[in-house]
PDB file of N, CA and C in Angstrom:
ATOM      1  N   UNK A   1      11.552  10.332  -1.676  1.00  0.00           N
ATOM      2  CA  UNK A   1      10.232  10.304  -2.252  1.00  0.00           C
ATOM      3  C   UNK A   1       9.890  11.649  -2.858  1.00  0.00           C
ATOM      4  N   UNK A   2       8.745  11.683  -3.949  1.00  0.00           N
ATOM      5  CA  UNK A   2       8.682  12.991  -4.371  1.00  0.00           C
ATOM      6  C   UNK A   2       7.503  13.520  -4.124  1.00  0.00           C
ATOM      7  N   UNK A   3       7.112  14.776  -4.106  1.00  0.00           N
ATOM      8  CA  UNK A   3       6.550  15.820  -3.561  1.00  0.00           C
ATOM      9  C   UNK A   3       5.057  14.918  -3.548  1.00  0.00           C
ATOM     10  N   UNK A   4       3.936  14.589  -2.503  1.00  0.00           N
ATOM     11  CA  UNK A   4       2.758  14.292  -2.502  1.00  0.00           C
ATOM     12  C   UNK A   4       2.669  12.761  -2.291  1.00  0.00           C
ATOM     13  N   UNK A   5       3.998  12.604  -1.796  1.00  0.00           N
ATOM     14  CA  UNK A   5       4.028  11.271  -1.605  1.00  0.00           C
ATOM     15  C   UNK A   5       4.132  10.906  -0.062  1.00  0.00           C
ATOM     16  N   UNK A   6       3.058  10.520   0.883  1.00  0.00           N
ATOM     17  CA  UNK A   6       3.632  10.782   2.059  1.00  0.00           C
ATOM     18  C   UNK A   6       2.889   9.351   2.641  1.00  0.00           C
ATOM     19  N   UNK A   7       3.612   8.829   4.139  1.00  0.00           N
ATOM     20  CA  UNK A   7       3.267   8.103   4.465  1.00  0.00           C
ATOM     21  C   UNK A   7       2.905   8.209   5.870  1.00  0.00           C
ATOM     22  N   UNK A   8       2.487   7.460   6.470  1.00  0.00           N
ATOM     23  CA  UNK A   8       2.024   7.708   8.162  1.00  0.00           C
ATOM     24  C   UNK A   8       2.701   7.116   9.204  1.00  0.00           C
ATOM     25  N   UNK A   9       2.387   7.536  10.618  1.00  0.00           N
ATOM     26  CA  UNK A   9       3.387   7.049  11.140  1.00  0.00           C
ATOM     27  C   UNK A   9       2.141   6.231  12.642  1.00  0.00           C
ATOM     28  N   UNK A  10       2.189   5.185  13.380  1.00  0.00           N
ATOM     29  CA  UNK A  10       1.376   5.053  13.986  1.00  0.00           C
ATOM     30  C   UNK A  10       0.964   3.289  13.400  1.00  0.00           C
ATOM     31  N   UNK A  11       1.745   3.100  11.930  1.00  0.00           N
ATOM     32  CA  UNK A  11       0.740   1.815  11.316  1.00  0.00           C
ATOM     33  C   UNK A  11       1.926   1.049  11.822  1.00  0.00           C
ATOM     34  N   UNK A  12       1.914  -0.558  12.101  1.00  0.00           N
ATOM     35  CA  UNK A  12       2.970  -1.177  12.247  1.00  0.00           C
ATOM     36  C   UNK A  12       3.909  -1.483  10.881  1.00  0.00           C
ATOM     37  N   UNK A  13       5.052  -1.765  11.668  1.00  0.00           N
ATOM     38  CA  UNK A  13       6.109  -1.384  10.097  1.00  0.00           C
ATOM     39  C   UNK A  13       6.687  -2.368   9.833  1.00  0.00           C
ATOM     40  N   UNK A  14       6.179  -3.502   9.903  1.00  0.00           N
ATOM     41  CA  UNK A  14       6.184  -5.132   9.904  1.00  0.00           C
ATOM     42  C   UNK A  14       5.413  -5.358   9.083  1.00  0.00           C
ATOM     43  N   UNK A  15       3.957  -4.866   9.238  1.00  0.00           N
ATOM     44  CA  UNK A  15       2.664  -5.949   8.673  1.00  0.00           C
ATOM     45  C   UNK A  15       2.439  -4.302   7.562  1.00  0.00           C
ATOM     46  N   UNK A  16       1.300  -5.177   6.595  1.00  0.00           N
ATOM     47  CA  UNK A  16       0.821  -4.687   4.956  1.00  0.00           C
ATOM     48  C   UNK A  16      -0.489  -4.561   5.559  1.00  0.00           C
ATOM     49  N   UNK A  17      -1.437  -3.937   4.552  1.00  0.00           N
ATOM     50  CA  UNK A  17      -2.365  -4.020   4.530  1.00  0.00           C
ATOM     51  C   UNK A  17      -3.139  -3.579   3.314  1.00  0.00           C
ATOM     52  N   UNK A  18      -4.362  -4.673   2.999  1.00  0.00           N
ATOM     53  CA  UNK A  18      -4.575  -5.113   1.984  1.00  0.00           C
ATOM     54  C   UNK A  18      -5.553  -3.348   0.981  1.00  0.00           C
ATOM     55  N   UNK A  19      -5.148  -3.651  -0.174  1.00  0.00           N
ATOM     56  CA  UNK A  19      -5.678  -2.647  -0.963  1.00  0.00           C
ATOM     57  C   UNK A  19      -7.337  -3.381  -2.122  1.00  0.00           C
ATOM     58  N   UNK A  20      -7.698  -2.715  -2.402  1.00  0.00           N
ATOM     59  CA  UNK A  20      -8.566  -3.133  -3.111  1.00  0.00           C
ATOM     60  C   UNK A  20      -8.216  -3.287  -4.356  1.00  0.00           C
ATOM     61  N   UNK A  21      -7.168  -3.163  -4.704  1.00  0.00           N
ATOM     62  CA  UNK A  21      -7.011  -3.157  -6.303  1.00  0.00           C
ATOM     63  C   UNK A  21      -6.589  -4.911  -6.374  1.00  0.00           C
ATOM     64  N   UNK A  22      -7.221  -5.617  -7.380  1.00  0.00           N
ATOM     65  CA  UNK A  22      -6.954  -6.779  -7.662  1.00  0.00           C
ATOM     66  C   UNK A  22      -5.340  -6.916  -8.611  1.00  0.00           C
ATOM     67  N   UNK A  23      -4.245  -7.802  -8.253  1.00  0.00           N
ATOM     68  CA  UNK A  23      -3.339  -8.190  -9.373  1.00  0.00           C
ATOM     69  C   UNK A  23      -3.793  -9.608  -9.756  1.00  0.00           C
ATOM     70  N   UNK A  24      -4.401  -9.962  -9.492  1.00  0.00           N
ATOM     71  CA  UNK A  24      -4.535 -11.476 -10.774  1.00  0.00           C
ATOM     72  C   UNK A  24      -5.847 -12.115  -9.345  1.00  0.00           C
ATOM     73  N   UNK A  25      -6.025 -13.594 -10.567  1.00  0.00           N
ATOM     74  CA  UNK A  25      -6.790 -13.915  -9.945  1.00  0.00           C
ATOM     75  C   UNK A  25      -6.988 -14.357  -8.618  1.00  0.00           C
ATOM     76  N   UNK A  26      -7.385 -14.374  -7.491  1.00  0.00           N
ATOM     77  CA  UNK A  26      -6.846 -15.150  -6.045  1.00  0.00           C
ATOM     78  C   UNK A  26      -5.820 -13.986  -5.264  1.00  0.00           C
ATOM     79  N   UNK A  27      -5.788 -12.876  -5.992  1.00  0.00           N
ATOM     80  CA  UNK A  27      -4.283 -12.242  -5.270  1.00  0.00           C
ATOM     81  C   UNK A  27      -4.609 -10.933  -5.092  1.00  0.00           C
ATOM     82  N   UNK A  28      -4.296 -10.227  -4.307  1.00  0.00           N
ATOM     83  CA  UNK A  28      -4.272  -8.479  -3.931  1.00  0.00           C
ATOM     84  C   UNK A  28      -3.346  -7.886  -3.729  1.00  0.00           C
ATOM     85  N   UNK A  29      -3.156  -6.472  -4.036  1.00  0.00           N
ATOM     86  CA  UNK A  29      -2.255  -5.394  -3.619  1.00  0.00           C
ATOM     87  C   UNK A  29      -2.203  -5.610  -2.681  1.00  0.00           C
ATOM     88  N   UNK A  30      -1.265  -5.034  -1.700  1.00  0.00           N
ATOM     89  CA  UNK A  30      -1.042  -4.520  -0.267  1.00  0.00           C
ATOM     90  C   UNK A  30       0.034  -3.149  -0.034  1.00  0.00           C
ATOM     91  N   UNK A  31      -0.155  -2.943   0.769  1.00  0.00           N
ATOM     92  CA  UNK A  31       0.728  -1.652   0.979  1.00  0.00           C
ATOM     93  C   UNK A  31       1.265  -2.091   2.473  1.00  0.00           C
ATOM     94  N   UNK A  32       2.558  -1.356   2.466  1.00  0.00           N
ATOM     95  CA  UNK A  32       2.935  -1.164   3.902  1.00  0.00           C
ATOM     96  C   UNK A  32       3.159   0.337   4.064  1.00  0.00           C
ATOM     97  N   UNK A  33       1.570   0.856   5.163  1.00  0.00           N
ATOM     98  CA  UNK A  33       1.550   2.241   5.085  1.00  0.00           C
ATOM     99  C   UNK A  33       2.702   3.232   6.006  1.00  0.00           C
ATOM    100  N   UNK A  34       3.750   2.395   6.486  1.00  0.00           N
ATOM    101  CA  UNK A  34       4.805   2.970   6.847  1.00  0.00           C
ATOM    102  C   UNK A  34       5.818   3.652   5.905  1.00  0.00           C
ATOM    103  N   UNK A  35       5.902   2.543   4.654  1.00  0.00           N
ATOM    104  CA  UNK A  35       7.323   2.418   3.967  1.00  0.00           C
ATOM    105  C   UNK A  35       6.187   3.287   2.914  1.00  0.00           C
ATOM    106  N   UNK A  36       5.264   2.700   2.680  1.00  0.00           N
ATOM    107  CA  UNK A  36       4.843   2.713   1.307  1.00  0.00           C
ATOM    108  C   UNK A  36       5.245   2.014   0.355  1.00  0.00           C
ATOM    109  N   UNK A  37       5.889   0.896   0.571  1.00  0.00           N
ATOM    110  CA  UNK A  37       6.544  -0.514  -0.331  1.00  0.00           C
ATOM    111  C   UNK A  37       4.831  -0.720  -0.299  1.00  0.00           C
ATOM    112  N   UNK A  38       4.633  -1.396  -1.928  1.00  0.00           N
ATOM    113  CA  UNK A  38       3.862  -1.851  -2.427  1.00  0.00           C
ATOM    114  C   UNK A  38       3.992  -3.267  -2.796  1.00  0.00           C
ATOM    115  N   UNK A  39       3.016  -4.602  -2.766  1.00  0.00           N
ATOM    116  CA  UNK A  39       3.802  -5.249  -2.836  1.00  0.00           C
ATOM    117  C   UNK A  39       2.271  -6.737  -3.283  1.00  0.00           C
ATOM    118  N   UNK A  40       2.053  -7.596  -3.492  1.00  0.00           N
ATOM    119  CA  UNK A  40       1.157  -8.601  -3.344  1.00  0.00           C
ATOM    120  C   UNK A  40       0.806  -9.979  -3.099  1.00  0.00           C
ATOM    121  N   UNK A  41      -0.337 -10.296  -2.993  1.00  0.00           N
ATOM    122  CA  UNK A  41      -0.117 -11.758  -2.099  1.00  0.00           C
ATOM    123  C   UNK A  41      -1.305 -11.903  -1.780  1.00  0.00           C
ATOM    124  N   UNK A  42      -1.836 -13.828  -2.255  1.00  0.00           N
ATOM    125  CA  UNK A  42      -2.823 -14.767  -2.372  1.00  0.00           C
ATOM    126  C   UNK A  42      -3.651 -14.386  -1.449  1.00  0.00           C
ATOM    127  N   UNK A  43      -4.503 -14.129  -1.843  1.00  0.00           N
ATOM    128  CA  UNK A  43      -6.130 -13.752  -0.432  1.00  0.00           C
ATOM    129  C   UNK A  43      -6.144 -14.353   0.571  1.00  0.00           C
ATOM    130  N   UNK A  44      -6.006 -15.494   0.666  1.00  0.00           N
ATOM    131  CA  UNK A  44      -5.099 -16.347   1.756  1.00  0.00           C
ATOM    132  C   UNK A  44      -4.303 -16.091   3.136  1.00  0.00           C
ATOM    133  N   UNK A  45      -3.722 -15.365   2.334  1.00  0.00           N
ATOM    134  CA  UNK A  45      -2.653 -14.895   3.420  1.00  0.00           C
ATOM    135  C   UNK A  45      -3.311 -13.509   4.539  1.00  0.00           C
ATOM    136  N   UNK A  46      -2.519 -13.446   5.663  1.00  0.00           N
ATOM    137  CA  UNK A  46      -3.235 -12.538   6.855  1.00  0.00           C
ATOM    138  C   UNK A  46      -2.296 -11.260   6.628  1.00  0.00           C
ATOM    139  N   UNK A  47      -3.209 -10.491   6.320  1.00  0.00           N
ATOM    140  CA  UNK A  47      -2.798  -8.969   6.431  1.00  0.00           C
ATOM    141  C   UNK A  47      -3.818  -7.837   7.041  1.00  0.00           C
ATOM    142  N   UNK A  48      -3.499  -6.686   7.736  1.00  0.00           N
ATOM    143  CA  UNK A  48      -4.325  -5.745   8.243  1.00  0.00           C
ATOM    144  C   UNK A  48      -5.386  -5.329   6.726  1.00  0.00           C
ATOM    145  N   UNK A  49      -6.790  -4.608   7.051  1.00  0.00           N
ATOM    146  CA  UNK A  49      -7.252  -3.798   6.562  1.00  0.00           C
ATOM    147  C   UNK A  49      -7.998  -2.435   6.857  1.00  0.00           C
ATOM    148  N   UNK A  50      -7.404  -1.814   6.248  1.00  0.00           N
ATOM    149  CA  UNK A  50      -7.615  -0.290   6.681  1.00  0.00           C
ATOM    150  C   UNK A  50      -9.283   0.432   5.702  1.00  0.00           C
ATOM    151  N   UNK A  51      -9.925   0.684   6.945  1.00  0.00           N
ATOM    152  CA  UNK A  51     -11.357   0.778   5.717  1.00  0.00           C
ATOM    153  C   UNK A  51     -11.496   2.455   5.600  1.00  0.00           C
ATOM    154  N   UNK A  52     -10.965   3.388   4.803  1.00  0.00           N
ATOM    155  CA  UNK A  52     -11.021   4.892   4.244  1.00  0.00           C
ATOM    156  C   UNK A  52     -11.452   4.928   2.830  1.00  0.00           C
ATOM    157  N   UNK A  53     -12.109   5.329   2.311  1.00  0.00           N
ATOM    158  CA  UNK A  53     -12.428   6.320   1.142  1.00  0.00           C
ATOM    159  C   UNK A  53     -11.661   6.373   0.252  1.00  0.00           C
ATOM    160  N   UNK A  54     -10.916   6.087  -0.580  1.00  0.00           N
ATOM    161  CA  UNK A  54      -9.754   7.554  -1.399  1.00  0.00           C
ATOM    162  C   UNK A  54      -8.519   7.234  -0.338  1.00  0.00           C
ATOM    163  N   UNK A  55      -8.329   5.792   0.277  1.00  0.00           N
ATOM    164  CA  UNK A  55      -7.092   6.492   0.994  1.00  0.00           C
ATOM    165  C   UNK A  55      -5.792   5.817   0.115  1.00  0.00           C
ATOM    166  N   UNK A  56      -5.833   5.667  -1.028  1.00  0.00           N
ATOM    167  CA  UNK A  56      -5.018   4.938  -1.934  1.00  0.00           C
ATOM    168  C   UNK A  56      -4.750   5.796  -3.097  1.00  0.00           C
ATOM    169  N   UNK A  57      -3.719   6.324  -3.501  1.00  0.00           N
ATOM    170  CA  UNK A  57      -3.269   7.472  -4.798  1.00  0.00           C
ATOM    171  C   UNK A  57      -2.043   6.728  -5.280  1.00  0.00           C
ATOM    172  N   UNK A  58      -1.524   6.756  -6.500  1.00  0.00           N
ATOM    173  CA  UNK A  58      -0.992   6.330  -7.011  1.00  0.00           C
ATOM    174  C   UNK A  58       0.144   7.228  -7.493  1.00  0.00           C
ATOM    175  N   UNK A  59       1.014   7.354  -7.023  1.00  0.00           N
ATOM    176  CA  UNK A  59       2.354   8.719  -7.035  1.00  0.00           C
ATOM    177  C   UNK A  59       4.064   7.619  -7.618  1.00  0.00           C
ATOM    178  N   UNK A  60       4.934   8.921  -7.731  1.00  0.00           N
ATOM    179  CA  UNK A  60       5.741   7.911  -8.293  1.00  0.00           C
ATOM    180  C   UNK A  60       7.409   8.436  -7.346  1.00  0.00           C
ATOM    181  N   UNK A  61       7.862   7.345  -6.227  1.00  0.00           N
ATOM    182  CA  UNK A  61       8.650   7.527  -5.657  1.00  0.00           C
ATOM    183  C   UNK A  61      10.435   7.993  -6.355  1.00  0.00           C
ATOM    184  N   UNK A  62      11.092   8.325  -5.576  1.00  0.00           N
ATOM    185  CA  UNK A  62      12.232   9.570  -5.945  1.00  0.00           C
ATOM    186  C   UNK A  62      13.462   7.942  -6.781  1.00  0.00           C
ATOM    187  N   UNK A  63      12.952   6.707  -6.677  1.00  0.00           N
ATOM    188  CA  UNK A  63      14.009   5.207  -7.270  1.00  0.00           C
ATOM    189  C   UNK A  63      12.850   5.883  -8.568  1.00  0.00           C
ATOM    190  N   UNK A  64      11.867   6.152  -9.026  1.00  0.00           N
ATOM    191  CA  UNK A  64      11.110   5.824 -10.118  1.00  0.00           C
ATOM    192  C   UNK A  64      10.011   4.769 -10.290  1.00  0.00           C
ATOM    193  N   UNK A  65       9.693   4.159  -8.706  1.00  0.00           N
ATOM    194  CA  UNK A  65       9.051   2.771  -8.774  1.00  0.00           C
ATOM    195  C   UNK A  65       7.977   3.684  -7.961  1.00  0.00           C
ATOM    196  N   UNK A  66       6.578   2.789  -8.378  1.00  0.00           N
ATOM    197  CA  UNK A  66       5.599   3.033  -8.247  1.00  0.00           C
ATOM    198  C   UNK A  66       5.384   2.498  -7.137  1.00  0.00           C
ATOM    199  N   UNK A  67       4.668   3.570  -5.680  1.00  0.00           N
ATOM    200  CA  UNK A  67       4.038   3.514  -4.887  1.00  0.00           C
ATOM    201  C   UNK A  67       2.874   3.664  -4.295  1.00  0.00           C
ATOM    202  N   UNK A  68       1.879   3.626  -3.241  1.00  0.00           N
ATOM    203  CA  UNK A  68       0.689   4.119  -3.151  1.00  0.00           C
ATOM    204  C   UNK A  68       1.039   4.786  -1.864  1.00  0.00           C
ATOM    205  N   UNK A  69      -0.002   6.246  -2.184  1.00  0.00           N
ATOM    206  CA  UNK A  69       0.732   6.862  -0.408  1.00  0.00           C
ATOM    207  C   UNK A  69      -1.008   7.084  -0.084  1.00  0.00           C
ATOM    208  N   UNK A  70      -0.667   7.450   1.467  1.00  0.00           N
ATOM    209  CA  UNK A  70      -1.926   8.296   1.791  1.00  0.00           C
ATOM    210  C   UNK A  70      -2.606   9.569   1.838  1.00  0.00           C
ATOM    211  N   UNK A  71      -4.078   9.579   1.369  1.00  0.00           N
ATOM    212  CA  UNK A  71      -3.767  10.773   0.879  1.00  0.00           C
ATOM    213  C   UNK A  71      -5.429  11.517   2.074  1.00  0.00           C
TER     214      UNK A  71
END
């Protein structure tokens, strides 16, 4: 990963949790704040939510694929 890209340790490294940024209609971001794999899926579906401020930045991992870390 590259410099400002960091992730936490403490979140489970199984389950996502949902971001506020919308990808289409019915559907949301999610993050897994372990990996920082970014990833999405129908509102529907059960995922953690983490309620912070600003805790979502948009950085660009050391493959070139876009991640969200915590910041």
């Amino acid at each position: 990963m590259s410099a400002g890209c960091e992730f936490g340790s403490g979140f489970p490294s199984s389950n996502n949790t949902w971001t506020s940024e919308v990808n289409s209609s019915g559907n949301h971001y999610n993050v897994n704040l372990t990996t920082g794999n970014v990833n999405n899926n129908n509102d529907s579906n059960s995922n953690y939510v983490a309620c912070r401020q600003g805790v979502l930045t948009l950085c660009t991992a050391a493959q070139s694929s876009l991640v969200y870390s915590i910041v």
